[in-house]
C-alpha atoms as a PDB file:
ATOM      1  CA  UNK A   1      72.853  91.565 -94.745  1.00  0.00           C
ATOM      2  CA  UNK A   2      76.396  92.963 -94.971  1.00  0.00           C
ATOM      3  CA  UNK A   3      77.146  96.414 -95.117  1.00  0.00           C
ATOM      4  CA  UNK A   4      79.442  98.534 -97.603  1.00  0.00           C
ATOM      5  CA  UNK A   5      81.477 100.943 -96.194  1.00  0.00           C
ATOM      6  CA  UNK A   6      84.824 102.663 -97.893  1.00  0.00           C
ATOM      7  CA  UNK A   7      88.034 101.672 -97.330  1.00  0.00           C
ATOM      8  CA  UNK A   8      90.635 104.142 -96.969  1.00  0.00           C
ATOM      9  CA  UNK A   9      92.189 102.187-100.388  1.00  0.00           C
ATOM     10  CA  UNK A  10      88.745 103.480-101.707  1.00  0.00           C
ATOM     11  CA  UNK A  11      89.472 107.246-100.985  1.00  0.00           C
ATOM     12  CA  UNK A  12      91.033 108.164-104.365  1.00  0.00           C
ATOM     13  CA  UNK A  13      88.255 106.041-106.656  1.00  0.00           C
ATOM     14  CA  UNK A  14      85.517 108.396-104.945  1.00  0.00           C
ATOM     15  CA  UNK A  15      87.591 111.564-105.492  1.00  0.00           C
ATOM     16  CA  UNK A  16      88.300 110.705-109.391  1.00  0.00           C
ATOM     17  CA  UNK A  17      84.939 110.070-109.735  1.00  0.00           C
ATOM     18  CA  UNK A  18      83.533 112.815-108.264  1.00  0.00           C
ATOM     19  CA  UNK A  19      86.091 114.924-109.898  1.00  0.00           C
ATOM     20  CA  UNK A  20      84.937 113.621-113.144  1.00  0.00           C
ATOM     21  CA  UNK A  21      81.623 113.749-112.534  1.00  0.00           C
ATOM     22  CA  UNK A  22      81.409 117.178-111.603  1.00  0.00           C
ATOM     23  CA  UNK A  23      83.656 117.840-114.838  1.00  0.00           C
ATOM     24  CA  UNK A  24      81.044 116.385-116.880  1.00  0.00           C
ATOM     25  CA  UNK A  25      78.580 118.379-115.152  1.00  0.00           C
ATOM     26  CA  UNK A  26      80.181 121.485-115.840  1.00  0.00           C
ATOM     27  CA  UNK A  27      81.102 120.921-119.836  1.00  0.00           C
ATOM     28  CA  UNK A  28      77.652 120.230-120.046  1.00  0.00           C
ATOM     29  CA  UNK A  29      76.114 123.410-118.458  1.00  0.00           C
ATOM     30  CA  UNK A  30      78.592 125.061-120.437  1.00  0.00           C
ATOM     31  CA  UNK A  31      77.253 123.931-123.684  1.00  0.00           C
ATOM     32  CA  UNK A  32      73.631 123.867-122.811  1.00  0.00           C
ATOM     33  CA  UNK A  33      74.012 127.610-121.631  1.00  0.00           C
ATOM     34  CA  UNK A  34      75.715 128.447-125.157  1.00  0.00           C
ATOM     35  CA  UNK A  35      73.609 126.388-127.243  1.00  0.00           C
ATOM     36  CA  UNK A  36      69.935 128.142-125.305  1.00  0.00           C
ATOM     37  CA  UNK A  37      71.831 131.625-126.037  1.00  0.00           C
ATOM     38  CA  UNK A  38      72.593 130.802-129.428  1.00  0.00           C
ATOM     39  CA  UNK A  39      68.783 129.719-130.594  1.00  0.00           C
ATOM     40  CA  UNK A  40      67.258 133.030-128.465  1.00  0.00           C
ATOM     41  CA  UNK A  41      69.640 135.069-130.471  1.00  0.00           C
ATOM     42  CA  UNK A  42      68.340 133.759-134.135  1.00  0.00           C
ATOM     43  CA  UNK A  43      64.849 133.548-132.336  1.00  0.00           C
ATOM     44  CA  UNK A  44      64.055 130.237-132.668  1.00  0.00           C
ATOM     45  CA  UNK A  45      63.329 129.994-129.096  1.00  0.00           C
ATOM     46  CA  UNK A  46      62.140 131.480-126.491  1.00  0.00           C
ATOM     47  CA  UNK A  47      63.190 132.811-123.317  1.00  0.00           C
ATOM     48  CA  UNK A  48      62.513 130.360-120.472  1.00  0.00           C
ATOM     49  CA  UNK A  49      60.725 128.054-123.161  1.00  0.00           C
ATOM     50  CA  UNK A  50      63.247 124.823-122.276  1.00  0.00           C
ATOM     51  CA  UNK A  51      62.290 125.119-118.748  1.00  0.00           C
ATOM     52  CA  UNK A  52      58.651 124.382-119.539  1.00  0.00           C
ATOM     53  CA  UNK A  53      58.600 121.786-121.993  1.00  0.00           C
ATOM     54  CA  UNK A  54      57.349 118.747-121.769  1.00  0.00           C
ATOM     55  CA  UNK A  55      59.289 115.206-122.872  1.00  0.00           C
ATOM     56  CA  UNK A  56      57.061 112.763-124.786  1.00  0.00           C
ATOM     57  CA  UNK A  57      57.434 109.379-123.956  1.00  0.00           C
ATOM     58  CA  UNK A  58      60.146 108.606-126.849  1.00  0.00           C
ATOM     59  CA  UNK A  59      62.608 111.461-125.031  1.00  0.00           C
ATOM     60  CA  UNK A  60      61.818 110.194-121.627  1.00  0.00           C
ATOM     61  CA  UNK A  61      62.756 107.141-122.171  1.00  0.00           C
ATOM     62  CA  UNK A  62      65.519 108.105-123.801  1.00  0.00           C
ATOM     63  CA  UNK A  63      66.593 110.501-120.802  1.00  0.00           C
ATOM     64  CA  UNK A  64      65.919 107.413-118.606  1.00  0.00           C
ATOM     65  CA  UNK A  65      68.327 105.634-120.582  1.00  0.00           C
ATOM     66  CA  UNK A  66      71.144 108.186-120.683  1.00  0.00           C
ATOM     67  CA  UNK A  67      71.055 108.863-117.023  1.00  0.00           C
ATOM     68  CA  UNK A  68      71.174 105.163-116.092  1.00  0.00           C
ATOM     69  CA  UNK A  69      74.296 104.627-118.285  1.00  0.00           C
ATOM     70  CA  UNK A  70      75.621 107.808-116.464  1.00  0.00           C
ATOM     71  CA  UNK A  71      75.143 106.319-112.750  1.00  0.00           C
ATOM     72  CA  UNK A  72      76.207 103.092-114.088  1.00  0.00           C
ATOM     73  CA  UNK A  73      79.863 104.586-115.152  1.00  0.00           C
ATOM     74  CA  UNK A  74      79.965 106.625-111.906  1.00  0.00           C
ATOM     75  CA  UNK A  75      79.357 103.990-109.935  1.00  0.00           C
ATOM     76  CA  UNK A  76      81.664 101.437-111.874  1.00  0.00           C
ATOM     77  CA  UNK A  77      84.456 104.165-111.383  1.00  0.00           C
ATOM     78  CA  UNK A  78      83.979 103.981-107.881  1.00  0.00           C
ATOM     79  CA  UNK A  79      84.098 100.280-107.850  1.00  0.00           C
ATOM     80  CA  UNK A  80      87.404 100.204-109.758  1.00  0.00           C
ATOM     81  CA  UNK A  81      85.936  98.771-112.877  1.00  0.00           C
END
């Protein structure tokens, strides 16, 4: 079994993909934030409500979906692809 380590050629892949990662991350708080304050403002949700609802199986799958196609660009970005 061989083992993966990073090669100092492999340095600035990680740190453009974390970089872009954590840029994602951040546009999408952003919006999520905005969008939550928005909908409690015209009262068509409640406060805290998105923290306890539950995904039926159609969103979780599609959740499951997104966030595989997410770790499959990170980790294509880190492989140079």
């Amino acid at each position: 079994m061989s083992e993966t380590k990073l090669k100092p050629e492999d340095l600035d892949r990680l740190a453009e993909a974390v970089i872009a990662l954590t840029e994602e991350v951040w546009v999408l708080r952003d919006r999520q934030k905005v969008l939550e304050a928005v909908l409690e403002k015209n009262g068509l949700l409640a406060e805290g409500q998105t923290d306890l609802h539950q995904a039926d199986e159609a969103l979780s799958a599609d959740l499951a979906s997104e966030r595989q196609a997410l770790i499959d660009r990170v980790l294509g970005a880190l492989k140079g692809d």
